[in-house]
Protein backbone atom coordinates (compact mmCIF):
# COMPACT_ATOMS: atom_id res chain seq x y z
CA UNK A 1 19.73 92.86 -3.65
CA UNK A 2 17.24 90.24 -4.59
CA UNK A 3 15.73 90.51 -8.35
CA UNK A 4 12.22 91.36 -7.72
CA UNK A 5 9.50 91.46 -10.37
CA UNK A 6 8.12 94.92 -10.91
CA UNK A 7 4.87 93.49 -13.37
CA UNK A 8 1.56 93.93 -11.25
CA UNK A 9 -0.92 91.67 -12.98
CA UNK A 10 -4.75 92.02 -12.15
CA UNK A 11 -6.72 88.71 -13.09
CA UNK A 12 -9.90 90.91 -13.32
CA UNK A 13 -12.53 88.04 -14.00
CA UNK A 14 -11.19 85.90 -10.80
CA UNK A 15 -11.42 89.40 -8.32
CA UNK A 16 -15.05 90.02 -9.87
CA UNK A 17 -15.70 86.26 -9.46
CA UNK A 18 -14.83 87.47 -5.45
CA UNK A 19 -16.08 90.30 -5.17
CA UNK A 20 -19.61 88.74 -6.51
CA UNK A 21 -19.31 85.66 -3.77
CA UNK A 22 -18.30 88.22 -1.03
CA UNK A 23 -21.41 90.42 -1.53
CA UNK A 24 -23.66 87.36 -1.43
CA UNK A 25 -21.78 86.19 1.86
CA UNK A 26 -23.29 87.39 5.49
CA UNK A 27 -20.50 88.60 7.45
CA UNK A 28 -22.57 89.49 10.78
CA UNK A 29 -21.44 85.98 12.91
CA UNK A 30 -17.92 87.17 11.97
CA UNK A 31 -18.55 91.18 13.32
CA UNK A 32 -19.64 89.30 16.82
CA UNK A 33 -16.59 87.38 16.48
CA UNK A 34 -14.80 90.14 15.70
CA UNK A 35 -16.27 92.27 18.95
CA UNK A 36 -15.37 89.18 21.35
CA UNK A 37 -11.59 89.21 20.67
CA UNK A 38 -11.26 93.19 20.03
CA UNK A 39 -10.51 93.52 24.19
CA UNK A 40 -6.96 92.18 25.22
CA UNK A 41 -8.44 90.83 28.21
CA UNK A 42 -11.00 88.85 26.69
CA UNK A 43 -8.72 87.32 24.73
CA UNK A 44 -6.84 85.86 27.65
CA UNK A 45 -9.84 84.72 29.30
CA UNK A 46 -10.90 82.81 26.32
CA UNK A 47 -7.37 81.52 25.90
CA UNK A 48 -7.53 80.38 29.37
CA UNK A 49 -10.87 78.67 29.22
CA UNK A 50 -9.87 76.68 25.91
CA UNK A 51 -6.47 75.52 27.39
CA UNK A 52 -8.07 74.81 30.90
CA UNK A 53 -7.25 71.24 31.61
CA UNK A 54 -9.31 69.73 34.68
């Protein structure tokens, strides 16, 4: 068995730092993004259209 530290340290000012910059942030080009590649299918058509060589 590898030895494996068991301390958890939280660097509170740098995940507030974050957390601040994430709220300021506007996710909503990332939810479409997110929408486009949630089908399988739509995936492999943008796949296909990216690696299309004419």
């Amino acid at each position: 068995m590898k030895n494996v530290c068991q301390v958890t340290v939280v660097h509170k000012e740098k995940v507030n730092g974050i957390k601040n910059k994430l709220d300021q942030k506007d996710f909503s080009n990332l939810l479409v993004l997110g929408k486009c590649f949630s089908d399988f299918s739509r995936i492999k058509i943008f796949y296909a259209l990216e690696t299309y060589i004419s």
